[in-house]
C-alpha atoms as a PDB file:
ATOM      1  CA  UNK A   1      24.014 -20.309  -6.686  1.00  0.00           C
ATOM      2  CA  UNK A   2      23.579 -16.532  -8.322  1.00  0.00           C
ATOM      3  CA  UNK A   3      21.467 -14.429  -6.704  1.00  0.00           C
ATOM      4  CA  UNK A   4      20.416 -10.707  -8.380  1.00  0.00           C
ATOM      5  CA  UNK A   5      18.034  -8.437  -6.877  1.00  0.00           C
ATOM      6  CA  UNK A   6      15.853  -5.954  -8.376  1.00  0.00           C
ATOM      7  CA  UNK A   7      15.235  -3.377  -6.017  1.00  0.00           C
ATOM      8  CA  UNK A   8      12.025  -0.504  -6.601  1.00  0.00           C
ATOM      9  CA  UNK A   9      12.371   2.023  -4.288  1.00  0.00           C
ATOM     10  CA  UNK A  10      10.602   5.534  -4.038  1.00  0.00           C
ATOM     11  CA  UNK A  11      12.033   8.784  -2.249  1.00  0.00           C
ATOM     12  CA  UNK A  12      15.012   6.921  -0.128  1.00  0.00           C
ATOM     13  CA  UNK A  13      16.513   9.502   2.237  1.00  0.00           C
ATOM     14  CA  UNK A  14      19.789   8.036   2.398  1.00  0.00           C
ATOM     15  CA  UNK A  15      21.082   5.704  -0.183  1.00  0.00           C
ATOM     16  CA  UNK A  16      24.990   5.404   1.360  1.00  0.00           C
ATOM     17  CA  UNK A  17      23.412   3.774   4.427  1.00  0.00           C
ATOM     18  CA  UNK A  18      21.025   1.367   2.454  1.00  0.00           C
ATOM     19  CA  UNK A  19      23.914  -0.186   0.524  1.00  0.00           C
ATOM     20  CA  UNK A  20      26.562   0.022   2.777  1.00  0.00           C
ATOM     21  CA  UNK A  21      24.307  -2.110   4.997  1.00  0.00           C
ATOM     22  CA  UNK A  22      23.571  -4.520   1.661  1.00  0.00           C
ATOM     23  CA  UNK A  23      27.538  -4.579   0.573  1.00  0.00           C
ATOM     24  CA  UNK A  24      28.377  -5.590   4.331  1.00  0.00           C
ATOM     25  CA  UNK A  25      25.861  -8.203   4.339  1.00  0.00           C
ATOM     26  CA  UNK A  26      27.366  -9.549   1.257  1.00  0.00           C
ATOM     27  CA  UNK A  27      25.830  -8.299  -1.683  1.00  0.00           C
ATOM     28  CA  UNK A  28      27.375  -6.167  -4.604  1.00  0.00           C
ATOM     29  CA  UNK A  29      26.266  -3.428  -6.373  1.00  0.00           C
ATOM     30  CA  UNK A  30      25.627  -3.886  -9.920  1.00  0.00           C
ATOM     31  CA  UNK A  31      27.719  -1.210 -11.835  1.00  0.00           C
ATOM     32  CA  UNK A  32      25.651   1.612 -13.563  1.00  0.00           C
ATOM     33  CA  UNK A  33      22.419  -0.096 -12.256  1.00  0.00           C
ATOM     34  CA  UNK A  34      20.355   1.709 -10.026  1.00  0.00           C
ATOM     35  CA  UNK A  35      19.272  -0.293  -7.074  1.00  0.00           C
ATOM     36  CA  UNK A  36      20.656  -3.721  -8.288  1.00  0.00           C
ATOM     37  CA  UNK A  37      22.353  -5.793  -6.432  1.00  0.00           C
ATOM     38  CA  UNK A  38      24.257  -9.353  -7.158  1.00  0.00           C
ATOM     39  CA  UNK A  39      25.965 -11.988  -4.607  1.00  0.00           C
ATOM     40  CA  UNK A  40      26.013 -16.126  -4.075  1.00  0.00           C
ATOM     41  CA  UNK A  41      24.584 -18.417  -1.915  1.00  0.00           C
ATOM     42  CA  UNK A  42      25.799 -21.976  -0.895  1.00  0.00           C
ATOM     43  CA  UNK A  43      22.680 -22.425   1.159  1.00  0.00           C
ATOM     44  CA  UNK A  44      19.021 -23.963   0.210  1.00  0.00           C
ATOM     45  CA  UNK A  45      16.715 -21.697  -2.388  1.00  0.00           C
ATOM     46  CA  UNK A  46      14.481 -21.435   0.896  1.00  0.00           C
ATOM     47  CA  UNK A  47      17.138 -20.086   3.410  1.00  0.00           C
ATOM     48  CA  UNK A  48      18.704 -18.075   0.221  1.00  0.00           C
ATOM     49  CA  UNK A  49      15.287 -16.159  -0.313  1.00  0.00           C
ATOM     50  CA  UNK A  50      14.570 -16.052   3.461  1.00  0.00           C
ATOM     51  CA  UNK A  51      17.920 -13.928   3.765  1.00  0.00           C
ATOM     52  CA  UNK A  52      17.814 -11.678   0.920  1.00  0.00           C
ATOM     53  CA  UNK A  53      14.232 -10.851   2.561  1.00  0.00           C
ATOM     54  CA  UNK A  54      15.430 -10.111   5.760  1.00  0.00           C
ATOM     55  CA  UNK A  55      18.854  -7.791   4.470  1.00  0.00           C
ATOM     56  CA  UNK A  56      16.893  -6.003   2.473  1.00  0.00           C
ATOM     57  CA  UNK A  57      13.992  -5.339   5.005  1.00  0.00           C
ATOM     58  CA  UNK A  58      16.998  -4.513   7.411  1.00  0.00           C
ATOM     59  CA  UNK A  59      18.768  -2.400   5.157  1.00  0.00           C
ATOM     60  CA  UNK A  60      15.239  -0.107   4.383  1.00  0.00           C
ATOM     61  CA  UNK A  61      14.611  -0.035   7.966  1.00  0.00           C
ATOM     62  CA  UNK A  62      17.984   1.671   8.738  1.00  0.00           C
ATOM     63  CA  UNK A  63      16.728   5.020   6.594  1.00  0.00           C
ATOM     64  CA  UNK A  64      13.205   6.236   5.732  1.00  0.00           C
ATOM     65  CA  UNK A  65      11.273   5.457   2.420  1.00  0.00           C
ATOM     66  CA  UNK A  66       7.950   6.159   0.480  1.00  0.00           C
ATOM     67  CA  UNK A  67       7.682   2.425  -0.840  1.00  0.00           C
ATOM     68  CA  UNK A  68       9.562  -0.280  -2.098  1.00  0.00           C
ATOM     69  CA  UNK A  69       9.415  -3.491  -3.468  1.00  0.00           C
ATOM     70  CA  UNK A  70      11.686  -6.139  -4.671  1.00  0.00           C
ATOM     71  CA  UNK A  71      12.165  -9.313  -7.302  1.00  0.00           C
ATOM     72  CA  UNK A  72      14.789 -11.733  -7.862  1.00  0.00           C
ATOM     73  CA  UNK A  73      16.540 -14.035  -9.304  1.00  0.00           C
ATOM     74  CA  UNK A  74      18.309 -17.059  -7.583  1.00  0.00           C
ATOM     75  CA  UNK A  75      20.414 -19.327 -10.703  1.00  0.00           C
ATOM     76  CA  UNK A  76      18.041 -17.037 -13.241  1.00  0.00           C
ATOM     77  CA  UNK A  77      14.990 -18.536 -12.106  1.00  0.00           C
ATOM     78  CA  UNK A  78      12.515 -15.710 -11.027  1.00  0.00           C
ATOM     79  CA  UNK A  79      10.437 -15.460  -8.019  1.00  0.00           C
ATOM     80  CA  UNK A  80       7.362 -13.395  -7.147  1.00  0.00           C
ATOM     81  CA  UNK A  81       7.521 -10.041  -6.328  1.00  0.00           C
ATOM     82  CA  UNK A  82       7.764  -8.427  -3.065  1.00  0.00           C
ATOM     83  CA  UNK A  83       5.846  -4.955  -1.756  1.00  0.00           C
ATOM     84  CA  UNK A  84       7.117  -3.776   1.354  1.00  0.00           C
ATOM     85  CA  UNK A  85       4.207  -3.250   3.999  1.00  0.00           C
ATOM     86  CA  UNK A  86       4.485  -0.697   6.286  1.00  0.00           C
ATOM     87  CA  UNK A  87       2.608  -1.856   8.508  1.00  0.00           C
ATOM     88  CA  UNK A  88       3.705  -4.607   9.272  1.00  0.00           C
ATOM     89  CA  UNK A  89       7.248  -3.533   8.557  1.00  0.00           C
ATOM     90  CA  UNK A  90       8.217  -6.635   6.586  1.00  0.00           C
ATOM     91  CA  UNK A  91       8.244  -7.832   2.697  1.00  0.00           C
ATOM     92  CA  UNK A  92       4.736  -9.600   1.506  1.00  0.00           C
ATOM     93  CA  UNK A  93       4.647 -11.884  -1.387  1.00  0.00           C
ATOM     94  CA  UNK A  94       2.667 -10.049  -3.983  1.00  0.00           C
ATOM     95  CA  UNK A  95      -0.433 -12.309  -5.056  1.00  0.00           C
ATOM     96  CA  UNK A  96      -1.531 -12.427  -8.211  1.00  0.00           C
END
């Protein structure tokens, strides 16, 4: 399956350590696209989402941040959006 990720993110300190986290974790950067990322996934939708969540909570957590929040896209079928909440220090499904 194709996975793309949309990435929002305001006032990153340190961009190099963000993606090189991403890249290792098996995404690639999207040529002359700021902040998106492509990859595939031979697991479930579920676990597919579930893991994007986590690399790219992991990947935010490794440098500091105002706010960010992500969408994507697994086989071009869109899911919600995700705000990152500080407080909690995790991705939340935005609710309409």
């Amino acid at each position: 399956m194709d996975v793309l990720v949309l990435l929002e993110v305001e006032n990153l300190e340190d961009k190099a350590v963000f993606e090189k986290h991403v890249v290792k974790e098996g995404f690639e950067i999207v040529p002359e696209e700021p902040f998106v990322y492509s990859g595939k996934s031979t697991t479930t939708m579920f676990s597919t989402k579930a893991y994007i969540l986590e690399v790219f909570k992991k990947g935010l957590q490794k440098t500091s941040f105002e706010s960010a929040s992500l969408v994507f896209l697994l086989n071009e079928t869109p899911y919600p959006p995700y705000v990152y909440d500080k407080t909690t220090n995790d991705f939340e499904e935005v609710k309409e």
